[in-house]
PDB file of N, CA and C in Angstrom:
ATOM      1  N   UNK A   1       3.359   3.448   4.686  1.00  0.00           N
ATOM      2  CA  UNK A   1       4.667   2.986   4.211  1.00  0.00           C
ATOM      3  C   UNK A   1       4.751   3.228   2.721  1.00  0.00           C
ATOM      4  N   UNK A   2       5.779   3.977   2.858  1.00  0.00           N
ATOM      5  CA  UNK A   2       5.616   4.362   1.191  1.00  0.00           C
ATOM      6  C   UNK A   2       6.731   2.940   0.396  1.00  0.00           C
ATOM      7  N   UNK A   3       7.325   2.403   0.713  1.00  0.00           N
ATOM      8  CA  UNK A   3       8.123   0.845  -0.113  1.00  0.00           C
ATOM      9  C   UNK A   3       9.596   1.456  -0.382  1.00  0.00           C
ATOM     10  N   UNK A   4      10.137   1.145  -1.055  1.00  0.00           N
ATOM     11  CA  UNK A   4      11.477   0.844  -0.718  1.00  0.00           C
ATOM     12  C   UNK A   4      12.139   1.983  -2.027  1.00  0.00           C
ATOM     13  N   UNK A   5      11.468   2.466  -2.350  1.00  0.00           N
ATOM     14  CA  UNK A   5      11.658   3.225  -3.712  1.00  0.00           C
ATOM     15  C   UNK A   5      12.299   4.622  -2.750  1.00  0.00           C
ATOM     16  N   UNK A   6      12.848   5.588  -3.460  1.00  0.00           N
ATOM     17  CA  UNK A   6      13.121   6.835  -3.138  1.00  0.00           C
ATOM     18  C   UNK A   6      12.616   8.052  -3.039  1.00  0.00           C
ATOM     19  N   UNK A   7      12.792   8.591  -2.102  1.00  0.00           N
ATOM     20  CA  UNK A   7      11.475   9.486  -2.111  1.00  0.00           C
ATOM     21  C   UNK A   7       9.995   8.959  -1.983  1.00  0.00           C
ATOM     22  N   UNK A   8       9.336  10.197  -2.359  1.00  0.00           N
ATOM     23  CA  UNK A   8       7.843   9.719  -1.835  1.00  0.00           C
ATOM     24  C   UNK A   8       7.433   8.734  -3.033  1.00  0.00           C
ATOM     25  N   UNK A   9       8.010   8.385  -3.559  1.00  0.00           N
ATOM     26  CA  UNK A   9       7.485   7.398  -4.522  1.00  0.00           C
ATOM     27  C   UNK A   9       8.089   5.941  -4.424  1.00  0.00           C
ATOM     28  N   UNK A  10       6.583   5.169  -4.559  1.00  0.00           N
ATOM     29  CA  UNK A  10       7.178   3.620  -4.668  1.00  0.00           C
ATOM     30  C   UNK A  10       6.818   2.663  -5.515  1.00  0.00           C
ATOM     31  N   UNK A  11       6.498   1.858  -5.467  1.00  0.00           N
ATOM     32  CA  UNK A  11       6.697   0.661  -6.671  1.00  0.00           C
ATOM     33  C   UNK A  11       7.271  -0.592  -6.206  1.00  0.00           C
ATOM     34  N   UNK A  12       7.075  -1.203  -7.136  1.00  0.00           N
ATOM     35  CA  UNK A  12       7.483  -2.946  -7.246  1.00  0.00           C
ATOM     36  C   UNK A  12       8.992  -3.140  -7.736  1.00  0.00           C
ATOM     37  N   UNK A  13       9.064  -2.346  -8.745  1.00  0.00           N
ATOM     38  CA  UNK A  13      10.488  -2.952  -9.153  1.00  0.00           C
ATOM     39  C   UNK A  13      11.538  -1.583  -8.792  1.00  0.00           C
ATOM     40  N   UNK A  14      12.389  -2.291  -8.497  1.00  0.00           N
ATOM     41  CA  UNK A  14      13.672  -1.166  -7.280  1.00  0.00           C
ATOM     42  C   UNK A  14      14.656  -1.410  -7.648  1.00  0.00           C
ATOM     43  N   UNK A  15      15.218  -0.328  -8.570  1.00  0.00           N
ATOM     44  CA  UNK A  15      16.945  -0.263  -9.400  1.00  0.00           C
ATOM     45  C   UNK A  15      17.421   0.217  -7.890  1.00  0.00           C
ATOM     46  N   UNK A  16      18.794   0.017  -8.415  1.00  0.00           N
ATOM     47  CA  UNK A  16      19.703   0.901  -7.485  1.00  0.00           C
ATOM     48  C   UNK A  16      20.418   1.811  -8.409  1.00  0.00           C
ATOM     49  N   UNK A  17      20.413   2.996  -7.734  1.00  0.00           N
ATOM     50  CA  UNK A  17      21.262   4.194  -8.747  1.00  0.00           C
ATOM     51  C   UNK A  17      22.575   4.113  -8.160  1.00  0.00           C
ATOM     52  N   UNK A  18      23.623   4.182  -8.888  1.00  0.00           N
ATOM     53  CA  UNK A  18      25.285   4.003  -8.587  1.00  0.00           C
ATOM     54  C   UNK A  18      25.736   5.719  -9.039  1.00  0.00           C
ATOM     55  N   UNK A  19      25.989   6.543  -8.130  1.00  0.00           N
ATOM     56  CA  UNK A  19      26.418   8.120  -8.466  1.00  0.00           C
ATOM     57  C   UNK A  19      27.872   8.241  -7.816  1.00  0.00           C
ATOM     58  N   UNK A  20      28.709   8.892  -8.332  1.00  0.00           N
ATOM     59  CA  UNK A  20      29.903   9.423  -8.175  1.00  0.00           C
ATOM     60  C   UNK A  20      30.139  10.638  -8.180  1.00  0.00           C
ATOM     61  N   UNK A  21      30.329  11.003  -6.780  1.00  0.00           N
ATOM     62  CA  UNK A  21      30.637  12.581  -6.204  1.00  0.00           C
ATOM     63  C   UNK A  21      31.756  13.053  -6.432  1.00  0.00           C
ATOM     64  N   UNK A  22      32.356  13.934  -6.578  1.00  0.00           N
ATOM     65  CA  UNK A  22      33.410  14.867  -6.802  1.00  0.00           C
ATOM     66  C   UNK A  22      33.942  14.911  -5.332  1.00  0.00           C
ATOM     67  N   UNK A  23      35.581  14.734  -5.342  1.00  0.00           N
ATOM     68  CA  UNK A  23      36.034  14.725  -3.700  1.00  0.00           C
ATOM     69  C   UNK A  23      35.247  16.331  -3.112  1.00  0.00           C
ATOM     70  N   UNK A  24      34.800  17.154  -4.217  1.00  0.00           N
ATOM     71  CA  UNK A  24      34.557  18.714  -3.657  1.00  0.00           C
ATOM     72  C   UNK A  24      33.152  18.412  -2.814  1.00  0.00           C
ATOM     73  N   UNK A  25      32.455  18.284  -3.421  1.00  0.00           N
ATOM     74  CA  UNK A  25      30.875  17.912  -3.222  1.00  0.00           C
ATOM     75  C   UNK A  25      30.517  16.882  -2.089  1.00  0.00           C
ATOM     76  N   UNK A  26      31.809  15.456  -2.138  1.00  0.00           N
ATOM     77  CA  UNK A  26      31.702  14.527  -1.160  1.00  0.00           C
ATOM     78  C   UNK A  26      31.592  15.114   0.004  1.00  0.00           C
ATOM     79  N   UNK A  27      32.493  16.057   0.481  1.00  0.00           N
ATOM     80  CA  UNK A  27      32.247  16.749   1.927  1.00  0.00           C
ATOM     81  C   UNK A  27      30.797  16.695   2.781  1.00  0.00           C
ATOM     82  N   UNK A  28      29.891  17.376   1.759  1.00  0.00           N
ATOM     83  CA  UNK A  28      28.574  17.258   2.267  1.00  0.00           C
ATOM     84  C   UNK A  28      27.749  16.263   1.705  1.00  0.00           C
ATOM     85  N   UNK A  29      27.993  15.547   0.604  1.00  0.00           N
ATOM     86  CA  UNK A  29      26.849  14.422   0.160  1.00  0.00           C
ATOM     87  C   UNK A  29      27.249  13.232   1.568  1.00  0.00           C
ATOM     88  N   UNK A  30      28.622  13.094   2.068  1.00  0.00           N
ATOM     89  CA  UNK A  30      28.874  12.169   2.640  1.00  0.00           C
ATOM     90  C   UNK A  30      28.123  12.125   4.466  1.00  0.00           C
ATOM     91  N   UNK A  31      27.526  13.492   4.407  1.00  0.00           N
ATOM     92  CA  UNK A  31      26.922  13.702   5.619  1.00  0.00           C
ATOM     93  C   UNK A  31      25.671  13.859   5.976  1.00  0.00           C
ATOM     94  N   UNK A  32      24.898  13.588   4.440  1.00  0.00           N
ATOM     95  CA  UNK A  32      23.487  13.728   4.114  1.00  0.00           C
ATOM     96  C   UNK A  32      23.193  12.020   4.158  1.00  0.00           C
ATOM     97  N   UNK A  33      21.836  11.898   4.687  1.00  0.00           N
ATOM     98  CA  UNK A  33      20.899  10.425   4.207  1.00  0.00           C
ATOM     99  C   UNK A  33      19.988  10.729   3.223  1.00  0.00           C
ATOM    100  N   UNK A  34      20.628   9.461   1.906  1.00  0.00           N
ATOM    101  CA  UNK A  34      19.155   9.803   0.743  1.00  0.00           C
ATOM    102  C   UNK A  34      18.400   8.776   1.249  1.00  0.00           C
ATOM    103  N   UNK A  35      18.867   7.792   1.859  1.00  0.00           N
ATOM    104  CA  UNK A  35      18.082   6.661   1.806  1.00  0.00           C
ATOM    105  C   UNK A  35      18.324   5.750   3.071  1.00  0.00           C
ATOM    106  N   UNK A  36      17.320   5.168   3.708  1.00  0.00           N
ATOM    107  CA  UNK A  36      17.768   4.385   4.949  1.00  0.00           C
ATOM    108  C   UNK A  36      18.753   3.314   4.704  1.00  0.00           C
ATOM    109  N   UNK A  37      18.263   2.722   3.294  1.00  0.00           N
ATOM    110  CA  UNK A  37      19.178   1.155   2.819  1.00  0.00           C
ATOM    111  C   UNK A  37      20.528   1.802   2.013  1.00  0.00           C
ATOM    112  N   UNK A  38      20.667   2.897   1.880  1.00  0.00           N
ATOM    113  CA  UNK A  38      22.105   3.965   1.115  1.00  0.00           C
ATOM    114  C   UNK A  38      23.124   2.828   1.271  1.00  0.00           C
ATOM    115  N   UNK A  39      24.066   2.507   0.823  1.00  0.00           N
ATOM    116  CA  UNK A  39      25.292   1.839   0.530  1.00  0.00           C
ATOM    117  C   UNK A  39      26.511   3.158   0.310  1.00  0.00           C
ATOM    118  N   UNK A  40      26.993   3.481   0.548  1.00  0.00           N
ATOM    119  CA  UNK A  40      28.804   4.450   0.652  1.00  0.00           C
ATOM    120  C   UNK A  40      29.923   4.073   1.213  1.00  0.00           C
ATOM    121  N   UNK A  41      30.973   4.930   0.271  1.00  0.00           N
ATOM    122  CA  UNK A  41      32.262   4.233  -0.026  1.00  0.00           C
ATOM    123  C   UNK A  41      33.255   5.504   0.281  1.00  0.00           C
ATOM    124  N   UNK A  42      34.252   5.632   0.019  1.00  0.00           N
ATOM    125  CA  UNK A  42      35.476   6.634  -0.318  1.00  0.00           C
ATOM    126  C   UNK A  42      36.362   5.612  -0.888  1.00  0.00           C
ATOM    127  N   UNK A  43      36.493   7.166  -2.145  1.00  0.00           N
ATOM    128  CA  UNK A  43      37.386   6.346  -2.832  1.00  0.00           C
ATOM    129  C   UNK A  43      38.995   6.820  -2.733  1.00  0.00           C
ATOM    130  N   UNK A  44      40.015   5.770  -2.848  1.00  0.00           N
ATOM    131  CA  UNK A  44      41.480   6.361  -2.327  1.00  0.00           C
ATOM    132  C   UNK A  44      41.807   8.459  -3.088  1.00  0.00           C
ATOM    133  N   UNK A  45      40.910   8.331  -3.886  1.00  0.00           N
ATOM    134  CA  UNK A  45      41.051   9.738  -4.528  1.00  0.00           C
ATOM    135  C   UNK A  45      39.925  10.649  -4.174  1.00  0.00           C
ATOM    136  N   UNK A  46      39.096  10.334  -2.993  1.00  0.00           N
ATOM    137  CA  UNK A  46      38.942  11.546  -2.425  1.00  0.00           C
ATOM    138  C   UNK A  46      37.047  11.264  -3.502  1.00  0.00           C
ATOM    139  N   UNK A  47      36.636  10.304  -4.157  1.00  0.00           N
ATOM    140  CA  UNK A  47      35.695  10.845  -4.760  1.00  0.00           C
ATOM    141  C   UNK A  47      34.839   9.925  -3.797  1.00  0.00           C
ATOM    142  N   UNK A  48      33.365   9.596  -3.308  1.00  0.00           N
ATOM    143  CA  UNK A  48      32.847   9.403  -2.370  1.00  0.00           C
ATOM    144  C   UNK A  48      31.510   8.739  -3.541  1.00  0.00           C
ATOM    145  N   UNK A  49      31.170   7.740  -3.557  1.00  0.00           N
ATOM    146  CA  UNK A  49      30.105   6.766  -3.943  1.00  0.00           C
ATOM    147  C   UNK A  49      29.060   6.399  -3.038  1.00  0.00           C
ATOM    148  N   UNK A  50      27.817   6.535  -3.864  1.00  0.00           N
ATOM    149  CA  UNK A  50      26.659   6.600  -3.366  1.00  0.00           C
ATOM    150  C   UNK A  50      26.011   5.421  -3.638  1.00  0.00           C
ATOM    151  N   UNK A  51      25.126   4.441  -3.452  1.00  0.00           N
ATOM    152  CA  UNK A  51      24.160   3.507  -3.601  1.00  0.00           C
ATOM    153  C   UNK A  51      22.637   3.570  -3.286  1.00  0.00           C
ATOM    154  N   UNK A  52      22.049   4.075  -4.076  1.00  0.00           N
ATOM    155  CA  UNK A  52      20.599   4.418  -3.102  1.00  0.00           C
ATOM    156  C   UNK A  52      19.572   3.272  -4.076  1.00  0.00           C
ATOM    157  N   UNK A  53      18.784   2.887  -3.504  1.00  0.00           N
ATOM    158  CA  UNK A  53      17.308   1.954  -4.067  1.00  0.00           C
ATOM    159  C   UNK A  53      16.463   3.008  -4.604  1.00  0.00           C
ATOM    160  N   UNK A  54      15.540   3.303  -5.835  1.00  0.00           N
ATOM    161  CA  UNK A  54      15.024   3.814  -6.083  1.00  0.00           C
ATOM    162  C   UNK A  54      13.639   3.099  -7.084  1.00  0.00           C
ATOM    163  N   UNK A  55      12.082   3.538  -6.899  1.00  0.00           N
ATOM    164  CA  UNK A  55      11.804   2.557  -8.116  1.00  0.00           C
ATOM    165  C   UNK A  55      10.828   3.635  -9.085  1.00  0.00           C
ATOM    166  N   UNK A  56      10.592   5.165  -8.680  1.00  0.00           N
ATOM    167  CA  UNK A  56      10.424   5.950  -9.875  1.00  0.00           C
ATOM    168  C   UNK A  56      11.649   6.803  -9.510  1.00  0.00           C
ATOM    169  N   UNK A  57      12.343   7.478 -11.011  1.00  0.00           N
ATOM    170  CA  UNK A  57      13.807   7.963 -10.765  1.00  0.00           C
ATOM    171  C   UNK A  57      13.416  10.103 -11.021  1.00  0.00           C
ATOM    172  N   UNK A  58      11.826  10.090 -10.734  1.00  0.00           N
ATOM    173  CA  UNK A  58      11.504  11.410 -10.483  1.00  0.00           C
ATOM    174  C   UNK A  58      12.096  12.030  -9.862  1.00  0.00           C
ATOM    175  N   UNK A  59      11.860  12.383  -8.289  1.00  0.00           N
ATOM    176  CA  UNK A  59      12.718  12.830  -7.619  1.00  0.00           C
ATOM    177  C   UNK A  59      14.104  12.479  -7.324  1.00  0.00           C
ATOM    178  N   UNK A  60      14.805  11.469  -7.432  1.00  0.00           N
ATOM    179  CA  UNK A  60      16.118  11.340  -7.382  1.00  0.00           C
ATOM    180  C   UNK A  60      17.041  12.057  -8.239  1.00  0.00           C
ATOM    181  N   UNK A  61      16.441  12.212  -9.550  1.00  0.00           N
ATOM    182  CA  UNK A  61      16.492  12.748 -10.934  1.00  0.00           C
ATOM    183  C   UNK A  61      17.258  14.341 -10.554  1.00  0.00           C
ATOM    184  N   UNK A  62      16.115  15.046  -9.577  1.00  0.00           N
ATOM    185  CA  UNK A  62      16.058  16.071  -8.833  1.00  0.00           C
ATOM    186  C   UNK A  62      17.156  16.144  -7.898  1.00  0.00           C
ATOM    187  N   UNK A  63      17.404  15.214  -7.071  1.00  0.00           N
ATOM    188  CA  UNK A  63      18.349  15.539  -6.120  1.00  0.00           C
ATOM    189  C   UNK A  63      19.973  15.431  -7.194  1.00  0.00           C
ATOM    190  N   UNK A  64      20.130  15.000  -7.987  1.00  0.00           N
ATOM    191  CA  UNK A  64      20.913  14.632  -8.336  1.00  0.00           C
ATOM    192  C   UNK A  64      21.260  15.628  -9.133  1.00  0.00           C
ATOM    193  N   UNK A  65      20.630  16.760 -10.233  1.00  0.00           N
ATOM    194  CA  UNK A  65      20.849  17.350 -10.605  1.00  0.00           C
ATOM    195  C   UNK A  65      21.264  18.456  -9.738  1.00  0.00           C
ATOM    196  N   UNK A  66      21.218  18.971  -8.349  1.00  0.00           N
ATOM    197  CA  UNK A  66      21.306  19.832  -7.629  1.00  0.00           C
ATOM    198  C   UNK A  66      23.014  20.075  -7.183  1.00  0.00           C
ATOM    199  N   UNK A  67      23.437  18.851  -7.669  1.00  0.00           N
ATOM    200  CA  UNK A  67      24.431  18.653  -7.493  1.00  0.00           C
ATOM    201  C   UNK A  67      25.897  18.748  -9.117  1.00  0.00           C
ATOM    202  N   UNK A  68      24.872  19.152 -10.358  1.00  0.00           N
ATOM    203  CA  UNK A  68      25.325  19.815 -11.043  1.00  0.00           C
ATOM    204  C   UNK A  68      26.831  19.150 -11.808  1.00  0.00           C
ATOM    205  N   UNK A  69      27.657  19.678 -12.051  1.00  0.00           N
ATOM    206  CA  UNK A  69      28.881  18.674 -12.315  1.00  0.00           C
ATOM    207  C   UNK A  69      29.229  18.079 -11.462  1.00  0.00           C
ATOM    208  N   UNK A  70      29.053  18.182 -10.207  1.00  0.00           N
ATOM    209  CA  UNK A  70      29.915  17.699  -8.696  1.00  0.00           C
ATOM    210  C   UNK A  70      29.518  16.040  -8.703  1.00  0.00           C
ATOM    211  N   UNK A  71      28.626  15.675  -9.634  1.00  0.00           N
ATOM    212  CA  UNK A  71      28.418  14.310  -9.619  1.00  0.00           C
ATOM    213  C   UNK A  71      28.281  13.504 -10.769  1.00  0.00           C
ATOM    214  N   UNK A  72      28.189  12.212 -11.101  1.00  0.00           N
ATOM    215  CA  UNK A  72      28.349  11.317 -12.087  1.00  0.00           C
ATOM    216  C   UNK A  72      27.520   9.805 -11.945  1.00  0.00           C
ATOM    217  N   UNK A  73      26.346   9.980 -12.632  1.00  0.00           N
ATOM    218  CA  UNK A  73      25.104   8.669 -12.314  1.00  0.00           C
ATOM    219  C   UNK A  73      26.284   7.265 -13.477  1.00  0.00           C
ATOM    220  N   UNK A  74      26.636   6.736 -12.357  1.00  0.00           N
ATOM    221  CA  UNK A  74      27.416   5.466 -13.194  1.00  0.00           C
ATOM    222  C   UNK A  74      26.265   4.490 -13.434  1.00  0.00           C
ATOM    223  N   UNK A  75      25.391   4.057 -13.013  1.00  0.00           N
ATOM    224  CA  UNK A  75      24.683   2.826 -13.196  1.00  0.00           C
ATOM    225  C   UNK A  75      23.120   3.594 -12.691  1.00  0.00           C
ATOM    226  N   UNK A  76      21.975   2.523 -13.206  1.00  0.00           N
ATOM    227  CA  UNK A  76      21.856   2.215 -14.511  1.00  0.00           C
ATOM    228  C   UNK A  76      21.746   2.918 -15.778  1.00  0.00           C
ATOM    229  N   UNK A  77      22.150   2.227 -16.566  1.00  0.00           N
ATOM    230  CA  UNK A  77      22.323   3.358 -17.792  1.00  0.00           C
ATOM    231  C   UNK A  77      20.796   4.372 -18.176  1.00  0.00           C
ATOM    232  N   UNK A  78      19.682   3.624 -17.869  1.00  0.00           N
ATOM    233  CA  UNK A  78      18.294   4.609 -17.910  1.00  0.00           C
ATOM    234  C   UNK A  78      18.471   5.824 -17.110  1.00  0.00           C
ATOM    235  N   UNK A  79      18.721   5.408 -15.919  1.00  0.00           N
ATOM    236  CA  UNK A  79      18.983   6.940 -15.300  1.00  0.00           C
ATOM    237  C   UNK A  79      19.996   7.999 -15.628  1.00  0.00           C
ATOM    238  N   UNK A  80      21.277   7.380 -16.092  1.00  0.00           N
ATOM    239  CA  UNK A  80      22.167   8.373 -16.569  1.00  0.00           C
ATOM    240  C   UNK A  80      21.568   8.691 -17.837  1.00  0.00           C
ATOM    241  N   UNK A  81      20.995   8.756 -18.619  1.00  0.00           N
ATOM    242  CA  UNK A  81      20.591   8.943 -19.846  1.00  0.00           C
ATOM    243  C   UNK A  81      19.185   9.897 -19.568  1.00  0.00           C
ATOM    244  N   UNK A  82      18.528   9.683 -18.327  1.00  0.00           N
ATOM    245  CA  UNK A  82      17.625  10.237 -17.811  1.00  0.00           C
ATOM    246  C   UNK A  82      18.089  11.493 -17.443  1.00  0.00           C
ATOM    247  N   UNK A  83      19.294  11.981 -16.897  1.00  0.00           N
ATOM    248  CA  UNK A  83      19.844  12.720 -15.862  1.00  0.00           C
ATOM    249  C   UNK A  83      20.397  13.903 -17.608  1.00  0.00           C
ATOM    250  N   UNK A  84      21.159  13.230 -18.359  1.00  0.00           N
ATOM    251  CA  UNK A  84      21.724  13.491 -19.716  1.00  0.00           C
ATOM    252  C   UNK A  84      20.228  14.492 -19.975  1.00  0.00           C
ATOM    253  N   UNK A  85      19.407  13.639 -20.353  1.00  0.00           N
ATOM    254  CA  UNK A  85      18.285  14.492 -21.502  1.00  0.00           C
ATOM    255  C   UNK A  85      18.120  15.550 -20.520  1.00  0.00           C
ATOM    256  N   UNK A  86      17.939  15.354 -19.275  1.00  0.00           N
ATOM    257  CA  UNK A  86      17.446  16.954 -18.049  1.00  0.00           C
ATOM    258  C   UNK A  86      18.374  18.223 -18.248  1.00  0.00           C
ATOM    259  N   UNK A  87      19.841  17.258 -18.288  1.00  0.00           N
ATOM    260  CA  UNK A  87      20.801  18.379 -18.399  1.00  0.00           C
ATOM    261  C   UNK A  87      20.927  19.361 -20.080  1.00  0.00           C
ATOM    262  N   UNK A  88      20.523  18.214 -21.007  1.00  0.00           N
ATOM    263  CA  UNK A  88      20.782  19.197 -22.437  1.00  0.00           C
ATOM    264  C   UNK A  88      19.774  19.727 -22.609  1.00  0.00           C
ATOM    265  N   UNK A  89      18.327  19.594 -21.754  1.00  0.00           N
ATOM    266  CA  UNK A  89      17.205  20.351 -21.880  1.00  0.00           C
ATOM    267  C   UNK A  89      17.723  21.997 -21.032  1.00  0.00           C
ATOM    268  N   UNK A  90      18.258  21.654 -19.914  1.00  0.00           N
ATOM    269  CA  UNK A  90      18.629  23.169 -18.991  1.00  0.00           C
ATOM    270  C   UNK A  90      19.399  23.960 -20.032  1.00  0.00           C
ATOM    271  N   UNK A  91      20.815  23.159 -20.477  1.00  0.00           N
ATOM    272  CA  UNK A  91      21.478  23.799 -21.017  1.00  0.00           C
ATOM    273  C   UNK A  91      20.788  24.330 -22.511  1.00  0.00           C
ATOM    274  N   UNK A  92      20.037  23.848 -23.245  1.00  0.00           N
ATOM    275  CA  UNK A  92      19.298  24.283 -24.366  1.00  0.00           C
ATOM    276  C   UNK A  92      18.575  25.552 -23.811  1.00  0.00           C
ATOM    277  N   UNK A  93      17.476  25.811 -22.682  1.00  0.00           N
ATOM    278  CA  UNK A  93      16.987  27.057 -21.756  1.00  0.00           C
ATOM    279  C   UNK A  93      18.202  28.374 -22.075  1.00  0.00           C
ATOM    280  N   UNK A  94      19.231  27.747 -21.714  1.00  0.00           N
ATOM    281  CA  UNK A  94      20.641  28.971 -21.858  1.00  0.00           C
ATOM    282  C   UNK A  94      20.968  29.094 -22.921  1.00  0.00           C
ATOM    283  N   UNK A  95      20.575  28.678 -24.108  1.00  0.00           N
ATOM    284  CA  UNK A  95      21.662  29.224 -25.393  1.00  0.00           C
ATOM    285  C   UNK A  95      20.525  30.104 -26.358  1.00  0.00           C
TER     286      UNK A  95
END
């Protein structure tokens, strides 16, 4: 039993990540499982909210970037800030 964390990784203490899909992207995030305990929504505008438990934000980090602009880490602010430094590191690779 790997615990309640995301992915193959677990731990004691378990944020929940709050992400916001693009109505484009919702199509298929809304038909994928990240997580057995996942929480999802639709929103009247078509954008589709995610809730997943996570307690290292390694691989989630990963899935989340795969998804490129099509998504938006609202909560907690460590992970969006986590997700931020990944992205100005890629985009720094390109210039």
């Amino acid at each position: 039993m790997l615990g309640s964390g995301y992915g193959i990784f677990a731990g004691d203490k378990v944020e929940w990540a709050r992400l916001r899909f693009t109505p484009q992207h919702a199509r298929w995030v809304a038909t994928e499982q990240w997580h057995p305990q996942q929480k999802s929504s639709c929103a009247a505008d078509g954008h589709y909210l995610l809730e997943v438990p996570y307690s290292n934000p390694t691989e989630l980090i990963m899935d989340i970037l795969r998804h490129g602009a099509g998504v938006e880490v609202l909560a907690p602010e460590s992970l969006r800030e986590a997700v931020k430094k990944e992205l100005a590191a890629a985009l720094a690779a390109y210039s």
